[in-house]
C-alpha atoms as a PDB file:
ATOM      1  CA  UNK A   1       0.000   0.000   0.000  1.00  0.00           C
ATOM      2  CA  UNK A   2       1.267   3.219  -1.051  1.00  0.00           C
ATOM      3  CA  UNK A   3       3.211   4.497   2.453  1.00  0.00           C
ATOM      4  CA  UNK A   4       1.097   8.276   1.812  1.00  0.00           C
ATOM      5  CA  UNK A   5      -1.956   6.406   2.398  1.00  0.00           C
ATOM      6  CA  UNK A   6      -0.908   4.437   5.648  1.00  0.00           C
ATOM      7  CA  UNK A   7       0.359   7.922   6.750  1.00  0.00           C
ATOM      8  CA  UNK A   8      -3.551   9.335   6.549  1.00  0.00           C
ATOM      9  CA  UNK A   9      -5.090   6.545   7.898  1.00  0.00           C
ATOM     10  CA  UNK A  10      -2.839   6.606  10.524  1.00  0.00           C
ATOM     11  CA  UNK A  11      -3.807  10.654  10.691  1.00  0.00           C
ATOM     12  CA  UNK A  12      -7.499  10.448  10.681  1.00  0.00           C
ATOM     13  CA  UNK A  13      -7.380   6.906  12.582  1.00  0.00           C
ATOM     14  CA  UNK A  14      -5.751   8.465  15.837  1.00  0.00           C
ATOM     15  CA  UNK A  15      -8.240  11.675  15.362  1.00  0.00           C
ATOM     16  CA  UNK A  16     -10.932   9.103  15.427  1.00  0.00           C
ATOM     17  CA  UNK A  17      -9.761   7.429  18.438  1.00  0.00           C
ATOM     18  CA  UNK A  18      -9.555  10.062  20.660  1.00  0.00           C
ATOM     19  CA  UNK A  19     -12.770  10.022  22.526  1.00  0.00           C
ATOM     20  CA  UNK A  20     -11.564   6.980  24.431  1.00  0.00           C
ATOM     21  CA  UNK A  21      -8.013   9.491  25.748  1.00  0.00           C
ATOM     22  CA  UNK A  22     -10.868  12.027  26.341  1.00  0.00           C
ATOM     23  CA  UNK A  23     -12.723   9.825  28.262  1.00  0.00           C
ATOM     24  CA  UNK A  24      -9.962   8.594  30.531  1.00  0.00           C
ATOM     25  CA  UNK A  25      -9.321  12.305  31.439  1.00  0.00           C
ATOM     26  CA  UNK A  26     -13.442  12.906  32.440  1.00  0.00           C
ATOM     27  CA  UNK A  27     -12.092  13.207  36.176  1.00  0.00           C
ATOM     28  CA  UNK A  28     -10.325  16.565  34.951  1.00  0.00           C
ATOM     29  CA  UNK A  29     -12.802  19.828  33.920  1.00  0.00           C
ATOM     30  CA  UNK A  30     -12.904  20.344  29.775  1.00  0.00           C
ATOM     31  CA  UNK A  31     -11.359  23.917  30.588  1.00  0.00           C
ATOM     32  CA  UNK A  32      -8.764  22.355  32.574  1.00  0.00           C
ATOM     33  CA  UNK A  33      -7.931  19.707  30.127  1.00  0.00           C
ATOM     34  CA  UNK A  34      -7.935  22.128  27.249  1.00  0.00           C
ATOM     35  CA  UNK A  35      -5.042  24.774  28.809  1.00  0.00           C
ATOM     36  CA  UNK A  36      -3.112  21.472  29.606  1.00  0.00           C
ATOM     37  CA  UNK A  37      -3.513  20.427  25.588  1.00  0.00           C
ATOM     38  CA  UNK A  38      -2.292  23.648  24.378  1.00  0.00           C
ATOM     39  CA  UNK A  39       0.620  24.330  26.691  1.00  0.00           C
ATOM     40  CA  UNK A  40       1.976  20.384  26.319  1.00  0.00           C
ATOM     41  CA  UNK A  41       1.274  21.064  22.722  1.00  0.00           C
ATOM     42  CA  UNK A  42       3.462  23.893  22.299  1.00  0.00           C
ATOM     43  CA  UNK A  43       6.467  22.166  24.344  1.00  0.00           C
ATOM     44  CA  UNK A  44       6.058  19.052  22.378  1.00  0.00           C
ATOM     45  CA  UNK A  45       5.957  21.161  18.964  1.00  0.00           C
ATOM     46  CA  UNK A  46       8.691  23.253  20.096  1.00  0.00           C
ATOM     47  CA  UNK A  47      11.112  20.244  20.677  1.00  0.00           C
ATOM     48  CA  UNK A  48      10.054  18.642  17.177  1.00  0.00           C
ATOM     49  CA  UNK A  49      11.190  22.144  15.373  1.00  0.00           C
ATOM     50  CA  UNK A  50      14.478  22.187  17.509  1.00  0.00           C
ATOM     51  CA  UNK A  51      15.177  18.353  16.396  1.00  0.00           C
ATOM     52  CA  UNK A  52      14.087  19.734  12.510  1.00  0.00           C
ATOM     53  CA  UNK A  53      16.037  23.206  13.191  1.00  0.00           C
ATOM     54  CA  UNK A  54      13.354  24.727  11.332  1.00  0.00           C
ATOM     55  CA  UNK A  55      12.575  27.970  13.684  1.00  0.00           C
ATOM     56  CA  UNK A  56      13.266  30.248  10.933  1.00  0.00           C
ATOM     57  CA  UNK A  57       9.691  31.218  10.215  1.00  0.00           C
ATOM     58  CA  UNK A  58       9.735  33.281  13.648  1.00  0.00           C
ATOM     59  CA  UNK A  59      11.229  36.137  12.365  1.00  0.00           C
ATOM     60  CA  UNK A  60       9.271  36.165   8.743  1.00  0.00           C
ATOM     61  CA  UNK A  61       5.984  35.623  10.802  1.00  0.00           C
ATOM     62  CA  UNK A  62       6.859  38.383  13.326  1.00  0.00           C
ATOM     63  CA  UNK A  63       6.867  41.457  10.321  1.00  0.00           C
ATOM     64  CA  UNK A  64       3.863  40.562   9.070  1.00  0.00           C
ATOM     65  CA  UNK A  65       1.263  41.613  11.433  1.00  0.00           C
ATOM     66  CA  UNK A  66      -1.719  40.248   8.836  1.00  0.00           C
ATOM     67  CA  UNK A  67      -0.122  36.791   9.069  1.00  0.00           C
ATOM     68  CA  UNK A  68      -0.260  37.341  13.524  1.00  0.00           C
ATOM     69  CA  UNK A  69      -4.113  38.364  13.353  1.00  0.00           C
ATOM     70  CA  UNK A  70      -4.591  35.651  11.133  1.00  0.00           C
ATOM     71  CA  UNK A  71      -2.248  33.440  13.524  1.00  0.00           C
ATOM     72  CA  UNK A  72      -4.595  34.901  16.462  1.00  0.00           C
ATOM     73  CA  UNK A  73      -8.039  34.245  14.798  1.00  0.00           C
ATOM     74  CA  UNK A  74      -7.241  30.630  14.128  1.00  0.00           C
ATOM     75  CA  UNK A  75      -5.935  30.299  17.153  1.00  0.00           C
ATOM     76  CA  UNK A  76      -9.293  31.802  19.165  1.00  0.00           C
ATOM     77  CA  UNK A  77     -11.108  29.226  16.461  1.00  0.00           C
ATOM     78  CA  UNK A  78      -8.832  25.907  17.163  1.00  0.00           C
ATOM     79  CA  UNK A  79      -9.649  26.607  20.988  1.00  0.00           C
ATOM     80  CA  UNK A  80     -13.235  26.571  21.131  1.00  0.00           C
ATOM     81  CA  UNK A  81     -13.237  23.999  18.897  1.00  0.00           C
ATOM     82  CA  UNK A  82     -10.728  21.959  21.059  1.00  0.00           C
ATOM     83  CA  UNK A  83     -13.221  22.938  24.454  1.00  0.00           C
ATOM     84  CA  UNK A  84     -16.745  21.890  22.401  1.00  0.00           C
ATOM     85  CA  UNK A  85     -15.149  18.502  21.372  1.00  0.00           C
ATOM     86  CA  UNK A  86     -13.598  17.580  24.911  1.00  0.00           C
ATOM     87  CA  UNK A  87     -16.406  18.575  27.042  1.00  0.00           C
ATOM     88  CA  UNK A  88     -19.056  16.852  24.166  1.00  0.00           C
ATOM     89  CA  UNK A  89     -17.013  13.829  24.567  1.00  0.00           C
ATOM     90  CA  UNK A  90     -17.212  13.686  28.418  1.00  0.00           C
ATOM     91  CA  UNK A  91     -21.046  14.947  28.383  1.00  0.00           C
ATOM     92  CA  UNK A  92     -21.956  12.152  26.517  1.00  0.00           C
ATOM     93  CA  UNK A  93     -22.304  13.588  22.685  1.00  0.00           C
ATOM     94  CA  UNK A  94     -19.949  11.685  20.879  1.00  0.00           C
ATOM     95  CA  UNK A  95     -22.278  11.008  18.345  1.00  0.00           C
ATOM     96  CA  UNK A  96     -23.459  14.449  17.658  1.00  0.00           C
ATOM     97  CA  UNK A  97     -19.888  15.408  17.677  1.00  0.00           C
ATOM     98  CA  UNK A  98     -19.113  12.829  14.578  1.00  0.00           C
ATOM     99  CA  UNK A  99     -21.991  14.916  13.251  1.00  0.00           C
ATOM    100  CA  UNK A 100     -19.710  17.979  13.529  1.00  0.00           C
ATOM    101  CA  UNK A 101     -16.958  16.380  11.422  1.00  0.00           C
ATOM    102  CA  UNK A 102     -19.241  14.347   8.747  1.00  0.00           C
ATOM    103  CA  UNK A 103     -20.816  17.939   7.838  1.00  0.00           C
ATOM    104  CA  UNK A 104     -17.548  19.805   7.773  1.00  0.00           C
ATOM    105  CA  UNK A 105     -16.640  19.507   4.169  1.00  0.00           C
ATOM    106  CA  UNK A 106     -19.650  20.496   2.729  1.00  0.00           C
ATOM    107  CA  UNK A 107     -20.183  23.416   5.229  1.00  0.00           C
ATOM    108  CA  UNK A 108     -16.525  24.362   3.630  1.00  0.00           C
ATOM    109  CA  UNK A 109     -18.254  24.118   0.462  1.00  0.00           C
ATOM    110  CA  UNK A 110     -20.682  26.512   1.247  1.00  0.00           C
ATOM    111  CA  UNK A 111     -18.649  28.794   3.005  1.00  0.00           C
ATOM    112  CA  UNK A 112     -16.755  28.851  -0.245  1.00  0.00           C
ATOM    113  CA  UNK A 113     -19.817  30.063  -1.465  1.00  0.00           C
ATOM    114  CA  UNK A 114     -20.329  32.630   0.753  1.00  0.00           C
ATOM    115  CA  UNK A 115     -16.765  34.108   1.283  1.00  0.00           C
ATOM    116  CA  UNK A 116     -15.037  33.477  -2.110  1.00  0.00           C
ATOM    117  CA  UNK A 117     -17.834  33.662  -4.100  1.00  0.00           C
ATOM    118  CA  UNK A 118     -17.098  30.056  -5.816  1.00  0.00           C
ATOM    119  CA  UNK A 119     -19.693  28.221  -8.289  1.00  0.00           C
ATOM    120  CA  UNK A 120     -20.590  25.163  -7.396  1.00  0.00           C
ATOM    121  CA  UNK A 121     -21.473  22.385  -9.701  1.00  0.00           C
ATOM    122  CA  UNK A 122     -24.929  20.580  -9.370  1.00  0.00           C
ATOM    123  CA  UNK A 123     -23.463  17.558  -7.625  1.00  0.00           C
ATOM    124  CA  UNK A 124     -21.852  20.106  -5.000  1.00  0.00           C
ATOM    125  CA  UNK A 125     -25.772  22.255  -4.522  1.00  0.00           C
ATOM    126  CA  UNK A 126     -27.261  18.490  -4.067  1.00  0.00           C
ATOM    127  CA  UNK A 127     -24.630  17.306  -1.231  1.00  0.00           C
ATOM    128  CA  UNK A 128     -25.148  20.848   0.505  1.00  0.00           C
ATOM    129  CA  UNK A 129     -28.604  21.191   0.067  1.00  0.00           C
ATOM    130  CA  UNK A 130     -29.061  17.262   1.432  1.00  0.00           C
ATOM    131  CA  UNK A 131     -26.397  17.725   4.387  1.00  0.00           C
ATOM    132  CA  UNK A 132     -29.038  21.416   5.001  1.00  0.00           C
ATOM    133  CA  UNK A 133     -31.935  18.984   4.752  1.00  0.00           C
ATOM    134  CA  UNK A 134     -30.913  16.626   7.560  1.00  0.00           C
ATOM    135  CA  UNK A 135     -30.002  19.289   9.740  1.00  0.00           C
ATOM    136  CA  UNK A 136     -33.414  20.737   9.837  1.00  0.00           C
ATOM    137  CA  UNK A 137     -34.795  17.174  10.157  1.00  0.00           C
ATOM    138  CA  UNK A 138     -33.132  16.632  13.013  1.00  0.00           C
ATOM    139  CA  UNK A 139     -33.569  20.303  14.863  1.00  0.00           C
ATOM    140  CA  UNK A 140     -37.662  19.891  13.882  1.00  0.00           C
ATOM    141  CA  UNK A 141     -37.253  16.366  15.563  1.00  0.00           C
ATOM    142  CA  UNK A 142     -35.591  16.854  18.907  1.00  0.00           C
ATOM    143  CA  UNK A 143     -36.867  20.674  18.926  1.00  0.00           C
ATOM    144  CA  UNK A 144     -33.476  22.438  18.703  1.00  0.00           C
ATOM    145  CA  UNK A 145     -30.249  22.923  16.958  1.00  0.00           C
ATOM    146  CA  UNK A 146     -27.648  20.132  16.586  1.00  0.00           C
ATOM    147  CA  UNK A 147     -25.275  22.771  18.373  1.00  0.00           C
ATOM    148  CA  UNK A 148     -22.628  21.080  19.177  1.00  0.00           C
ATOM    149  CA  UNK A 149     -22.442  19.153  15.650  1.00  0.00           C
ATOM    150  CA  UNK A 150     -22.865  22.805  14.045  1.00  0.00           C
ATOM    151  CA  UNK A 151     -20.066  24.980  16.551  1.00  0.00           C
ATOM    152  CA  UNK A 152     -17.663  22.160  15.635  1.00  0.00           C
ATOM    153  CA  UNK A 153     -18.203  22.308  11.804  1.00  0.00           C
ATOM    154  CA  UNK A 154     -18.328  26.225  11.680  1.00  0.00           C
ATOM    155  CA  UNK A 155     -15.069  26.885  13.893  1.00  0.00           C
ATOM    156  CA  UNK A 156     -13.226  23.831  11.921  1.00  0.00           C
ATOM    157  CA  UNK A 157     -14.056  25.238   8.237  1.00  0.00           C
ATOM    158  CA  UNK A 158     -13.666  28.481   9.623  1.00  0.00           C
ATOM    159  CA  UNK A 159     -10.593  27.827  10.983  1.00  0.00           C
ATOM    160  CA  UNK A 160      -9.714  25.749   7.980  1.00  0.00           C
ATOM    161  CA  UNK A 161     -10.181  29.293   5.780  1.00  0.00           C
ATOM    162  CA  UNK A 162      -8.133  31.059   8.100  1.00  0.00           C
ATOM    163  CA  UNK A 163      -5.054  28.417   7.657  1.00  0.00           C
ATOM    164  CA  UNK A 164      -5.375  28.825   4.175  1.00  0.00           C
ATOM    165  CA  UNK A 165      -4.340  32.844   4.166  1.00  0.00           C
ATOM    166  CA  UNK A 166      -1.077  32.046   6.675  1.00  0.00           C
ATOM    167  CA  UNK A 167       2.057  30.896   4.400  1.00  0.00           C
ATOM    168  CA  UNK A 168       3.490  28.218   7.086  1.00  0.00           C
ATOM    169  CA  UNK A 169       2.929  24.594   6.975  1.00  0.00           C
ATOM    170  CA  UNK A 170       0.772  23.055   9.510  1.00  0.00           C
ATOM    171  CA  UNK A 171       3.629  22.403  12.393  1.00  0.00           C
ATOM    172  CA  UNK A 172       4.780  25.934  12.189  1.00  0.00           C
ATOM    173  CA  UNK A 173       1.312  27.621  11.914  1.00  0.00           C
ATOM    174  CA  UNK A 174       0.200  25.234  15.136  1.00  0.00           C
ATOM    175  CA  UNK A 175       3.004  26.148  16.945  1.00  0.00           C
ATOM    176  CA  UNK A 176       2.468  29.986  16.382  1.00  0.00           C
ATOM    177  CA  UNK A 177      -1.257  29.065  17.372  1.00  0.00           C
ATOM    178  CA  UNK A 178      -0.364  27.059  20.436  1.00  0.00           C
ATOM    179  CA  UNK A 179       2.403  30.377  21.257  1.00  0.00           C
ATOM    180  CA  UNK A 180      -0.749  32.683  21.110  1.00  0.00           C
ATOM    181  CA  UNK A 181      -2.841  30.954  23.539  1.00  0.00           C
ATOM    182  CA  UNK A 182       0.750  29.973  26.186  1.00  0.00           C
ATOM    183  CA  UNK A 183      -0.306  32.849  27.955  1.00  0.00           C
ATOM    184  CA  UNK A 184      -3.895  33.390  28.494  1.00  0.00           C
ATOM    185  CA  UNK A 185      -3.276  29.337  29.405  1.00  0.00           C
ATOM    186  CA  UNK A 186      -0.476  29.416  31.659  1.00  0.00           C
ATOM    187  CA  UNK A 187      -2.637  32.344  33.249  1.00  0.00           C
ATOM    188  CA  UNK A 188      -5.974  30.370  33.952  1.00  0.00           C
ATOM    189  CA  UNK A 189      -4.091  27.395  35.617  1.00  0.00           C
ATOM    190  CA  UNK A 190      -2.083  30.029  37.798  1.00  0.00           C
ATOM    191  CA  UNK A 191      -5.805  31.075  38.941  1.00  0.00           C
ATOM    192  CA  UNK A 192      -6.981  27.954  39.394  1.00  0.00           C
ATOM    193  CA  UNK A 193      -4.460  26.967  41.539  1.00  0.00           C
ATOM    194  CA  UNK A 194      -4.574  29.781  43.583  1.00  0.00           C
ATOM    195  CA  UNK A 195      -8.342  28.734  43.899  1.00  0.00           C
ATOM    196  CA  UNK A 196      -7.266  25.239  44.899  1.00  0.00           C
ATOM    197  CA  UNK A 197      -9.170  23.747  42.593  1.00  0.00           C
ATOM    198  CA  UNK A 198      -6.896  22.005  39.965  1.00  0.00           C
ATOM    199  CA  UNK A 199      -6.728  19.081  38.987  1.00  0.00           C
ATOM    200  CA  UNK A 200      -3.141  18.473  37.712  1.00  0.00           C
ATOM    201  CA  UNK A 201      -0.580  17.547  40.444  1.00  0.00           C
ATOM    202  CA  UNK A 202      -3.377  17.060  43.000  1.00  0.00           C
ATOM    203  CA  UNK A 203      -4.479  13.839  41.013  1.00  0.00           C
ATOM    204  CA  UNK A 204      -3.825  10.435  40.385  1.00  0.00           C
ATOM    205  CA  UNK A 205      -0.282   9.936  38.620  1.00  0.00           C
ATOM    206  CA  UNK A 206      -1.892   8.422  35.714  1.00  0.00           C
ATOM    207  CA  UNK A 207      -4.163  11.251  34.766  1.00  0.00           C
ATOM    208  CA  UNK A 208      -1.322  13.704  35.586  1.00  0.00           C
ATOM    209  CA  UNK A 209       0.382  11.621  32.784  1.00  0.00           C
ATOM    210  CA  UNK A 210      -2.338  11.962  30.280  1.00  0.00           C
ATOM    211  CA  UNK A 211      -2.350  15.691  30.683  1.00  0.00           C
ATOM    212  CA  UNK A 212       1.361  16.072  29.786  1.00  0.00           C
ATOM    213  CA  UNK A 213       0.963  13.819  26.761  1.00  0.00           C
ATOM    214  CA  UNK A 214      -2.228  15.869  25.436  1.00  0.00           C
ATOM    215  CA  UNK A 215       0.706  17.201  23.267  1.00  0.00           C
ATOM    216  CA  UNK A 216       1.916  14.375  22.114  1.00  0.00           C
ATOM    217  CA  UNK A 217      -1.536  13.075  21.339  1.00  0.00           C
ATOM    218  CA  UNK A 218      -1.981  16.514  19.465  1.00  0.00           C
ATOM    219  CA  UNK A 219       0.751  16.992  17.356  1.00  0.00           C
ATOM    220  CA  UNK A 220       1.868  12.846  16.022  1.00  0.00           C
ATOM    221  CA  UNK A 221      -1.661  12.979  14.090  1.00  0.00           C
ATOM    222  CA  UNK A 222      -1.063  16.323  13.128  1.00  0.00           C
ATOM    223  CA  UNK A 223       2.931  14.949  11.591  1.00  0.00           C
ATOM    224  CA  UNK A 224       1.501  11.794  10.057  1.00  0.00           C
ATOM    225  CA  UNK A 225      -1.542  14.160   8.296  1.00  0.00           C
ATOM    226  CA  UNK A 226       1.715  16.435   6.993  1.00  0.00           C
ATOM    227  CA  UNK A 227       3.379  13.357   5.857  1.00  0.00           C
ATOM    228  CA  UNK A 228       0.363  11.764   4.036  1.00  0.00           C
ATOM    229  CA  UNK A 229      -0.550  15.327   2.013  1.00  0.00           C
ATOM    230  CA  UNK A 230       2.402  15.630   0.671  1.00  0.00           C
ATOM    231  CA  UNK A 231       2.455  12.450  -0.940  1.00  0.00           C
ATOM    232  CA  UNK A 232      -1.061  11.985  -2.051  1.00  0.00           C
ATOM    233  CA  UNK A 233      -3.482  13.130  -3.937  1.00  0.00           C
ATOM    234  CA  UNK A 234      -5.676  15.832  -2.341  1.00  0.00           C
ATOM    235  CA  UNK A 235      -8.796  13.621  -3.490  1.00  0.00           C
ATOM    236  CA  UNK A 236      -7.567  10.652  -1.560  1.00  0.00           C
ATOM    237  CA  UNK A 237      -7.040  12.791   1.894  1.00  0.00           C
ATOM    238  CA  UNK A 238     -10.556  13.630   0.722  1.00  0.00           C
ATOM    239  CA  UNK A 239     -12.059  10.579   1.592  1.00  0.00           C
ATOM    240  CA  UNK A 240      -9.864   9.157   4.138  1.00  0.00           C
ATOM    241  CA  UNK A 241     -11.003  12.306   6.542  1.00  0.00           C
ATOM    242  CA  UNK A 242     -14.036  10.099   6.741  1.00  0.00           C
ATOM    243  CA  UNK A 243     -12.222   7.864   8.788  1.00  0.00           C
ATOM    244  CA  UNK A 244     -12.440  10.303  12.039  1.00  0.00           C
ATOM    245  CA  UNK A 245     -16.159  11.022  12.009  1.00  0.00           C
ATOM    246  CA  UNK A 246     -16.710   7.521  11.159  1.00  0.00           C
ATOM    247  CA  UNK A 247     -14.663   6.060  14.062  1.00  0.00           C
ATOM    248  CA  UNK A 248     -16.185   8.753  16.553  1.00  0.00           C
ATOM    249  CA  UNK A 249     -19.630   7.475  15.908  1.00  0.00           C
ATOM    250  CA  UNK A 250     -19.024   3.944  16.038  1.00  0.00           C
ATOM    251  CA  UNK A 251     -17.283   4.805  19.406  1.00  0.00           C
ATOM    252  CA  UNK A 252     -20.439   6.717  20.911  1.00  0.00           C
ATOM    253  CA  UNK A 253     -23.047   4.102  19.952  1.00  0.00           C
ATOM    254  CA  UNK A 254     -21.323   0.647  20.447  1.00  0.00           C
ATOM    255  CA  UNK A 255     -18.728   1.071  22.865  1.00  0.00           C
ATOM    256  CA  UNK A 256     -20.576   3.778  24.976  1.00  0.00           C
ATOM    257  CA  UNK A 257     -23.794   3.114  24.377  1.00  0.00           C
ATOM    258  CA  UNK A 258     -25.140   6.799  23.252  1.00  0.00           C
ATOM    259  CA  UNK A 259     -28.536   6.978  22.284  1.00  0.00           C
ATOM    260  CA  UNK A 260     -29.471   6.390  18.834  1.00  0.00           C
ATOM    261  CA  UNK A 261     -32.758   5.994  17.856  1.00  0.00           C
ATOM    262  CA  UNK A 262     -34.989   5.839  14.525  1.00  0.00           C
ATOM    263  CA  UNK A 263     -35.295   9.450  14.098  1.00  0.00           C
ATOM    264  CA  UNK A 264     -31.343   9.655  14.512  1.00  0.00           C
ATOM    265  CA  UNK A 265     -30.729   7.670  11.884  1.00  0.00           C
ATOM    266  CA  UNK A 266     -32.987   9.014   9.355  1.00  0.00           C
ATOM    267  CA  UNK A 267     -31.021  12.426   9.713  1.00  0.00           C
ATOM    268  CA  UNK A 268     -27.902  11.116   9.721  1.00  0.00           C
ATOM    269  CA  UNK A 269     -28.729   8.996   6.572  1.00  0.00           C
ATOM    270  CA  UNK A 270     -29.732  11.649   5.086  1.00  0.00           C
ATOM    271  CA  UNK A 271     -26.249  13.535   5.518  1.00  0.00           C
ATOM    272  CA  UNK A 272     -24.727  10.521   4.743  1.00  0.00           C
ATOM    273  CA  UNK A 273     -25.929  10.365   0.998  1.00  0.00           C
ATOM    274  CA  UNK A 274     -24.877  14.239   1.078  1.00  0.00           C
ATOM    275  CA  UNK A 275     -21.521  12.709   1.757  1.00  0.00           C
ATOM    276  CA  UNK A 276     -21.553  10.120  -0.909  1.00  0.00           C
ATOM    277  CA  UNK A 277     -23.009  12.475  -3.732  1.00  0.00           C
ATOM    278  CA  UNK A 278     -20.551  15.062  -2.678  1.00  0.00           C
ATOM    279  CA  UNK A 279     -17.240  12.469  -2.419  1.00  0.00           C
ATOM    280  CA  UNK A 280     -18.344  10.290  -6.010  1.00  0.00           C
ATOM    281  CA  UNK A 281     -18.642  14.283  -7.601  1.00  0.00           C
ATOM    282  CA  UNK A 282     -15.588  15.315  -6.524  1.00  0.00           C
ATOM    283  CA  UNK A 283     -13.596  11.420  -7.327  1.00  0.00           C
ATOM    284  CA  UNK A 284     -15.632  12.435 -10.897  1.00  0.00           C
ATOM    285  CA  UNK A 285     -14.173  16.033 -11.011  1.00  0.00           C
ATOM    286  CA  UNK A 286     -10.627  15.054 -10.450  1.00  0.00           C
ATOM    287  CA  UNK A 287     -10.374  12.623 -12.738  1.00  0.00           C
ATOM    288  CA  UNK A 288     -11.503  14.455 -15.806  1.00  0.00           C
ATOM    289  CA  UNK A 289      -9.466  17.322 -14.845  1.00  0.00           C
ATOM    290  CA  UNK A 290      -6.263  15.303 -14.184  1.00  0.00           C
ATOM    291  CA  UNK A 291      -3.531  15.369 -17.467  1.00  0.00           C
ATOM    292  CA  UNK A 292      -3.824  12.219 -19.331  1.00  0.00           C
ATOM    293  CA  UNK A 293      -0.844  10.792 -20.139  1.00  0.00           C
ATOM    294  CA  UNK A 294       0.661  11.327 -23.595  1.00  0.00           C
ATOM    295  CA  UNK A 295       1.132   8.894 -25.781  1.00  0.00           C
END
């Protein structure tokens, strides 16, 4: 199997998995376990670049002060999105979380809609209009908004636009983000300890462990996504980032026993064949476009 490919499942496989580290941590509070995930992110990050010696970015990023506000909105993004996904996990909305990340690319289709004015072809308007469609079939069934499915799908594509407009690869541009937020972090578990009410170093060793490896856990997945991009075709990372969502629901339903009823399934099916309309149109698009070899 081409090695780009074992490199994305890998990615997306981890991504999927994490619920279960999530869950082992459901002693600590989601704003507690977040500050510990960005601070053990940036030291983890921060020894990869010294191993790489690639720190010369600093200085570039520094004089352009577009490229820091951009820095500091994806940051603001990646860290509610980080907060919504632990605390869903731990609530008990794993499911409706792997909602989130099945609707994600074709609320980044519409967004390109919206913000870059793109034209989409008729198999795009179908998946969107579909993925729209289940939504409201599921907000008129349970008598509100999927919001935690919807807050992690807008701050992801959201924060997917924003990576797009910052000229670093993704270790350097999550390292800036993780440098952003050291602060502000290192700040609210100063308070809370003066509050005596943290968790880390006042807990059991193991989930003092887990907290320090939140960067580890953050940034491999993150190296192995990296890995697999550059060496495969942007279609294929396409449908491999199926592989999270799917492995999040799977998660929630069989191995912790979420609720999933008839009326569930219905509006998940129908964002499901959004998903396959939108995936076979784009496998369709790439093909025709791609250079045929000469003969």
């Amino acid at each position: 199997m081409n090695r780009g490919i074992l490199y994305g499942i890998g990615a997306y496989g981890l991504w999927g998995l994490l619920p279960v580290y999530w869950k082992w941590l459901r002693a600590v509070p989601a704003g507690e376990t977040l500050v510990h995930r960005m601070i053990w992110s940036l030291v983890f990050l921060a020894a990869v670049l010294t191993w790489r010696r690639q720190w010369a970015w600093v200085q570039a990023t520094r004089r352009h002060k577009r490229t820091l506000i951009y820095v500091g909105g994806a940051a603001a993004l990646l860290a509610l999105n980080w907060y919504t996904y632990i605390w869903a996990v731990n609530a008990g909305f794993i499911v409706e979380a792997s909602l989130g990340y099945f609707i994600t690319p074709l609320l980044n289709v519409a967004l390109g809609v919206i913000l870059l004015r793109e034209r989409l072809r008729t198999g795009q308007w179908l998946a969107v209009g579909l993925a729209a469609l289940g939504v409201l079939y599921l907000t008129l069934s349970y008598g509100s908004l999927p919001w935690i499915a919807l807050t992690l799908a807008l701050t992801f594509s959201l924060y997917g636009y924003i990576k797009k407009k910052v000229r670093l690869d993704a270790l350097e541009s999550l390292t800036a983000e993780m440098a952003v937020l050291f602060l502000p972090a290192t700040a609210y578990l100063i308070i809370l300890e003066g509050q005596r009410s943290a968790v880390f170093a006042h807990t059991t060793p193991l989930n003092n462990i887990l907290l320090i490896s939140t960067g580890v856990i953050t940034a491999i997945p993150l190296l192995l996504f990296a890995a697999a991009a550059h060496r495969i075709p942007l279609s294929t990372v396409g449908l491999l980032q199926y592989i999270a969502p799917t492995l999040q629901f799977l998660l929630g339903v069989f191995l912790y026993h979420e609720r999933f009823d008839h009326t569930r399934l219905l509006g998940f099916s129908i964002i499901w064949l959004a998903l396959i309309i939108y995936t076979s149109d784009n496998v369709r698009h790439y093909r025709l476009d791609r250079p045929q070899p000469s003969t």
